[in-house]
Protein backbone atom coordinates (compact mmCIF):
# COMPACT_ATOMS: atom_id res chain seq x y z
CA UNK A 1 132.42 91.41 86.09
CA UNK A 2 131.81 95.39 85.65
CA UNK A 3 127.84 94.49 87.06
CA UNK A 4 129.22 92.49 89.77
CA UNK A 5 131.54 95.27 91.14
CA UNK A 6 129.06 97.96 90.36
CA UNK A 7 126.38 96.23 92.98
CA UNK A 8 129.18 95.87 95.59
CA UNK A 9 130.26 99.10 95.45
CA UNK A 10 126.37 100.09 95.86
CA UNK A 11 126.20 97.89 98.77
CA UNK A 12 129.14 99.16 100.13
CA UNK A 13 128.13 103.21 99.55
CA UNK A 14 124.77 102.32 100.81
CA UNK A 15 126.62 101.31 104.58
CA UNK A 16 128.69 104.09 104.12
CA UNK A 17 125.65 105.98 103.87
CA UNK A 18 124.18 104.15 106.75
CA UNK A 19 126.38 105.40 109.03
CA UNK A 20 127.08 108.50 108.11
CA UNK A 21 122.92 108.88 109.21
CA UNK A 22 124.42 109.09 112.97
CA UNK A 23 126.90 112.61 111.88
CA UNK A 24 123.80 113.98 109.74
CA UNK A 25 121.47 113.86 112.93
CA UNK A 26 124.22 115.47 115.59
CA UNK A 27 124.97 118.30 112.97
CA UNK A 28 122.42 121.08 111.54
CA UNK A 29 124.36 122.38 108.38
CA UNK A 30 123.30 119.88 105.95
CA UNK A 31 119.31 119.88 107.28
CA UNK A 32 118.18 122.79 105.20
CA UNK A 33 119.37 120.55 102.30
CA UNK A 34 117.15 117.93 103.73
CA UNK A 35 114.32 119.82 104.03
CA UNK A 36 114.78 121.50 100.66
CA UNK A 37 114.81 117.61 98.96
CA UNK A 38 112.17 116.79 100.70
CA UNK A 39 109.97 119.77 99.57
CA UNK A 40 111.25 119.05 95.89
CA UNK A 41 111.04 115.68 96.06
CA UNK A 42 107.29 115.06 97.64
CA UNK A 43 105.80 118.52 98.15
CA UNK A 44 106.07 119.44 94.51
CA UNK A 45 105.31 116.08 93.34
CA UNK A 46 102.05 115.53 95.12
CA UNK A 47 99.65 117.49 92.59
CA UNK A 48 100.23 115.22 89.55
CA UNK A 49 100.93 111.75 92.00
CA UNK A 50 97.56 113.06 93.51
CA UNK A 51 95.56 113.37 90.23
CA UNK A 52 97.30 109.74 89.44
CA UNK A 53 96.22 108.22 91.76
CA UNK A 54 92.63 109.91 91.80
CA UNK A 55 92.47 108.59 87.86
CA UNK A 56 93.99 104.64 88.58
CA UNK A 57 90.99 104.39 91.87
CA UNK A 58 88.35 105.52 89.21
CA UNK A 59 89.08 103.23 86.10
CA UNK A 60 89.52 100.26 88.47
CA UNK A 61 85.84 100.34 89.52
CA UNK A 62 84.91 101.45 85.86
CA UNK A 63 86.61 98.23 84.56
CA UNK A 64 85.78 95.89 87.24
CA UNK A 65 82.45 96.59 88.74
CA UNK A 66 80.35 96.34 86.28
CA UNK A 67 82.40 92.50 85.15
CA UNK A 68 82.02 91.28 88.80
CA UNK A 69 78.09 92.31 88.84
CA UNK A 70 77.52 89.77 85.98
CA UNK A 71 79.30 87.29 88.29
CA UNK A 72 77.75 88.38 91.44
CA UNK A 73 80.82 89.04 93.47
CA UNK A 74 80.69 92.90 93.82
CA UNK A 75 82.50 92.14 97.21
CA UNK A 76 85.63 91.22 95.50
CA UNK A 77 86.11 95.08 94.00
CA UNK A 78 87.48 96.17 97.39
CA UNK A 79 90.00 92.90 97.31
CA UNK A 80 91.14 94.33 93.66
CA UNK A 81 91.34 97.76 95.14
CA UNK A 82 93.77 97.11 97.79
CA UNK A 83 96.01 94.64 95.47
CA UNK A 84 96.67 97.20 92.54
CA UNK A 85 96.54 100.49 94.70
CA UNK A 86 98.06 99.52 97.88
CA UNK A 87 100.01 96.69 97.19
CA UNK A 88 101.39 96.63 93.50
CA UNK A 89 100.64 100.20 91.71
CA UNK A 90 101.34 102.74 94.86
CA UNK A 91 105.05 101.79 96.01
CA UNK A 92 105.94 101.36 91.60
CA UNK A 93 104.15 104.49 89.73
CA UNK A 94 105.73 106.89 93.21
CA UNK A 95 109.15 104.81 92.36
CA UNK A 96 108.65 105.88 88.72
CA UNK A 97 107.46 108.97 89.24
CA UNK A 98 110.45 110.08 91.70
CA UNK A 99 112.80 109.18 89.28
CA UNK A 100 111.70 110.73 86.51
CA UNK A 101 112.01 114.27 89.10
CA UNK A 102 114.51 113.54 91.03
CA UNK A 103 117.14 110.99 90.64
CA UNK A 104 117.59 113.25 87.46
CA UNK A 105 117.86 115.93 89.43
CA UNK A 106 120.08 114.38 92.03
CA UNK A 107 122.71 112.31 89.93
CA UNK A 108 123.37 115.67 87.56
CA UNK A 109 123.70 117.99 90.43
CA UNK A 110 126.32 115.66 92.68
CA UNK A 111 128.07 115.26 89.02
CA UNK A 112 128.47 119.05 88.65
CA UNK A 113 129.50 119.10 92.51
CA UNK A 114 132.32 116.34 91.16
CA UNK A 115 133.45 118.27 88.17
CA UNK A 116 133.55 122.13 89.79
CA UNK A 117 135.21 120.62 92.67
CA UNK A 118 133.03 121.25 95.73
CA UNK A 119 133.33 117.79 97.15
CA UNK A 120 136.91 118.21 97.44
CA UNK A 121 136.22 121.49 99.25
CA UNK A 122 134.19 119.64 101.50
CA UNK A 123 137.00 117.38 102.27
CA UNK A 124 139.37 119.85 102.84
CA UNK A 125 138.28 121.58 105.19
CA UNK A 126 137.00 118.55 107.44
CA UNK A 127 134.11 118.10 106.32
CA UNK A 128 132.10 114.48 105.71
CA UNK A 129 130.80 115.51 102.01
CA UNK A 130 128.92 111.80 102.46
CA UNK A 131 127.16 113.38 106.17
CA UNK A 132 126.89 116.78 103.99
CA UNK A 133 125.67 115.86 100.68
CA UNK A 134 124.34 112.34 100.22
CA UNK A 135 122.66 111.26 103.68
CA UNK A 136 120.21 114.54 103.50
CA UNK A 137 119.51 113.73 99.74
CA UNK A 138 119.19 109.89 100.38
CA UNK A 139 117.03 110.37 103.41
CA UNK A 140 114.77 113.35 101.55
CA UNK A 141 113.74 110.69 98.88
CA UNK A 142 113.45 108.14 100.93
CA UNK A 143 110.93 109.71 103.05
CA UNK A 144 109.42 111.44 100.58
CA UNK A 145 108.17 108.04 98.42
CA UNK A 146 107.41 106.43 101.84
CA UNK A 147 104.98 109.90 101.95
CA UNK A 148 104.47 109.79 98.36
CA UNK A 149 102.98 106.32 98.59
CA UNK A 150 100.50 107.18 101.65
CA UNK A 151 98.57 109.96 99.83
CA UNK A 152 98.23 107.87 96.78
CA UNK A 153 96.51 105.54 98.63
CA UNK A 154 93.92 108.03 100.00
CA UNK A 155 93.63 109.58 96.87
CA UNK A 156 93.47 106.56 94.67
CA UNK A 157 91.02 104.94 97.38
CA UNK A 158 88.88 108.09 97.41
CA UNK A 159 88.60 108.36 93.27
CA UNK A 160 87.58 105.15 93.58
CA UNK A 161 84.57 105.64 96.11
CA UNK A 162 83.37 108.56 93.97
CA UNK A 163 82.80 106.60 91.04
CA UNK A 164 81.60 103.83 92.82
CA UNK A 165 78.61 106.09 93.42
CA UNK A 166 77.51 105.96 90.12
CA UNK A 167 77.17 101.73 90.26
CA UNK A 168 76.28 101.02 93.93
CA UNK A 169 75.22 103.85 96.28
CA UNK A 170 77.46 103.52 99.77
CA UNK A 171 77.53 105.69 102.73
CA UNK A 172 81.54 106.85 103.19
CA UNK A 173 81.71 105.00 106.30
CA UNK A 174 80.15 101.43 104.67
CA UNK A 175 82.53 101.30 101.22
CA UNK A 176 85.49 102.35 103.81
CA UNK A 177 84.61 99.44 106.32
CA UNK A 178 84.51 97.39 103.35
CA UNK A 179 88.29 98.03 102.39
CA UNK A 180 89.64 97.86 105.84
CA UNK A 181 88.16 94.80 106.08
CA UNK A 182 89.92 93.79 102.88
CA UNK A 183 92.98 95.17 103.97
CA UNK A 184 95.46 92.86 105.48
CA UNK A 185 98.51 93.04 107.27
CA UNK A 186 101.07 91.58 104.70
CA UNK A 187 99.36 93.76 102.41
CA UNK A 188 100.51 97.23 104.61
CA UNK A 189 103.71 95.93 105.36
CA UNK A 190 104.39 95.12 101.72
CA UNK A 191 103.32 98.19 100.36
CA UNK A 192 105.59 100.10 103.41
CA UNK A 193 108.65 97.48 102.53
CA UNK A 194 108.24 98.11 98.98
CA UNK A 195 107.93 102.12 99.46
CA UNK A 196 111.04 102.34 101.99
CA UNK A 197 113.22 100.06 99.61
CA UNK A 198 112.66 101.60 95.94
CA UNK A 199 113.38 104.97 97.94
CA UNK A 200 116.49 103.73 99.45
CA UNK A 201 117.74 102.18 96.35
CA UNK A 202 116.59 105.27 94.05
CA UNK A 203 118.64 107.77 96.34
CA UNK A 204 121.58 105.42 96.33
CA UNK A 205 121.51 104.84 92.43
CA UNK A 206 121.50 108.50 91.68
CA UNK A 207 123.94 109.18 94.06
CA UNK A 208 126.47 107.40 92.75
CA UNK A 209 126.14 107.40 89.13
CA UNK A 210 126.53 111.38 90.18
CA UNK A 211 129.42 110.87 92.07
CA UNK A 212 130.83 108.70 89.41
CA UNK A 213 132.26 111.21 86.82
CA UNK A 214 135.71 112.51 86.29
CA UNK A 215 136.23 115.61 84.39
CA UNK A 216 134.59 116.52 81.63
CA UNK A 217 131.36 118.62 82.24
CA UNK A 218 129.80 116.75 79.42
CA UNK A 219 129.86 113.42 82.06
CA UNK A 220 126.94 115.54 84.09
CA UNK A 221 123.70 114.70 81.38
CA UNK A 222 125.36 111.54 80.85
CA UNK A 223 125.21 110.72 84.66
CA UNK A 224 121.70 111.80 85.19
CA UNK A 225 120.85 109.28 82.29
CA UNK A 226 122.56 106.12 83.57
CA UNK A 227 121.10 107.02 87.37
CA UNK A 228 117.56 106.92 85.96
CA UNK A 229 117.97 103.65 83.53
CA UNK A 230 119.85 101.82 86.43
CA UNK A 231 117.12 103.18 88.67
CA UNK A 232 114.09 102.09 86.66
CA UNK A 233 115.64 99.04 86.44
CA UNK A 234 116.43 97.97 89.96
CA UNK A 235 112.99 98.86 90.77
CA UNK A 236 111.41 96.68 88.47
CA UNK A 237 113.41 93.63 89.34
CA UNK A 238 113.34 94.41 93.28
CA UNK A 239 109.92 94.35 92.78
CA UNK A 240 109.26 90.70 92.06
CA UNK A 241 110.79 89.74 94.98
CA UNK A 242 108.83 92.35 97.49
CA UNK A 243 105.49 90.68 95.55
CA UNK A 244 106.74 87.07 96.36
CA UNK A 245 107.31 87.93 100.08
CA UNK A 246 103.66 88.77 100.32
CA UNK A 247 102.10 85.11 99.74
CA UNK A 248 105.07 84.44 101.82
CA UNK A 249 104.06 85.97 104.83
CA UNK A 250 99.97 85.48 103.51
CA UNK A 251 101.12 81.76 103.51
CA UNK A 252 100.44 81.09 99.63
């Protein structure tokens, strides 16, 4: 009964959140807090998603080339390529690696907001601590997985060409035409979908586990806990669906 309130109250902060987007955008006072999660959030993640990504594009063509040689279907590493980096691995490891950074970060510093009192500053003096406080922070890590997720497919597709080198010799332009031609629609839009949602529903997790607490300060490390466990989670399962949609719209 506690689960099944605890997802409608998400579903019901998330449309609160929705449209307090509208009063974020009209204002300016909350944007430097926007900017300031996106800079945290992607900027100062992108070195060690980079070298990730960089690593995962290399040991896929160290595993798998030299296997599909023996079967003569070299052609197929570009296929395998797209499906772990774009598709599966990308939208995930950024997922898990925002909220190991920032839902942390996020859920412990709304909880100290809670216990010192500054969202009931906000509200009295008129101000929307949900157009203040959670749209900038919800929006900053939502754009910055959606980001997150783009450069670790360039990076992950470039470690992959390097090494690729070493087994078959391609000119840039002939191993790239050889992934956008494995590259599918359904398998952009899942990686976007997937990218967009675990960002959405990381923000909105951390949010309100932060927003959750009471009184005691000892509720703030407590708070950042349960956001990344409920987090973690939620990705996870929403990811089996976002995987079945895509030999849905393939026509599997």
């Amino acid at each position: 009964m506690k689960y099944f309130e605890a997802v409608l109250y998400n579903i019901g902060f998330f449309t609160r959140l929705l449209k307090g987007i509208g009063g974020f955008l009209k204002g300016r006072a909350a944007r430097k807090t926007l900017v300031m999660q996106i800079y945290f959030t992607f900027v100062q993640a992108l070195g060690i998603s980079s070298l990730l990504a960089l690593g995962i594009g290399a040991v896929v063509n160290i595993v798998f080339i030299p296997f599909l040689a023996s079967l003569s279907k070299e052609r197929l590493i570009y296929t395998l390529l797209i499906t772990i980096i774009t598709r599966e691995l990308g939208p995930l490891l950024m997922a898990f690696i925002i909220i190991a950074r920032s839902a942390t970060a996020i859920a412990t510093e709304m909880a100290g907001m809670v216990i010192s009192h500054e969202v009931e500053a906000y509200i009295s003096i008129g101000a929307d601590p949900i157009e203040y406080l959670a749209v900038p922070r919800f929006l900053g890590v939502t754009i910055s997985l959606f980001m997150l997720n783009v450069f670790f497919n360039i990076f992950g597709l470039a470690g992959s060409y390097v090494v690729a080198q070493f087994f078959t010799p391609l000119p840039a332009s002939v191993y790239f035409g050889y992934l956008l031609e494995s590259l599918t629609l359904p398998d952009l839009l899942i990686s976007i979908i997937k990218s967009i949602a675990f960002g959405m529903f990381i923000a909105v997790v951390a949010i309100t586990r932060g927003l959750a607490v009471e009184r005691a300060s000892t509720e703030i490390p407590v708070a950042g806990l349960k956001a990344v466990g409920a987090a973690f989670g939620w990705c996870i399962v929403l990811d089996v669906p976002f995987s079945g949609l895509y030999y849905i719209l393939t026509g599997f």
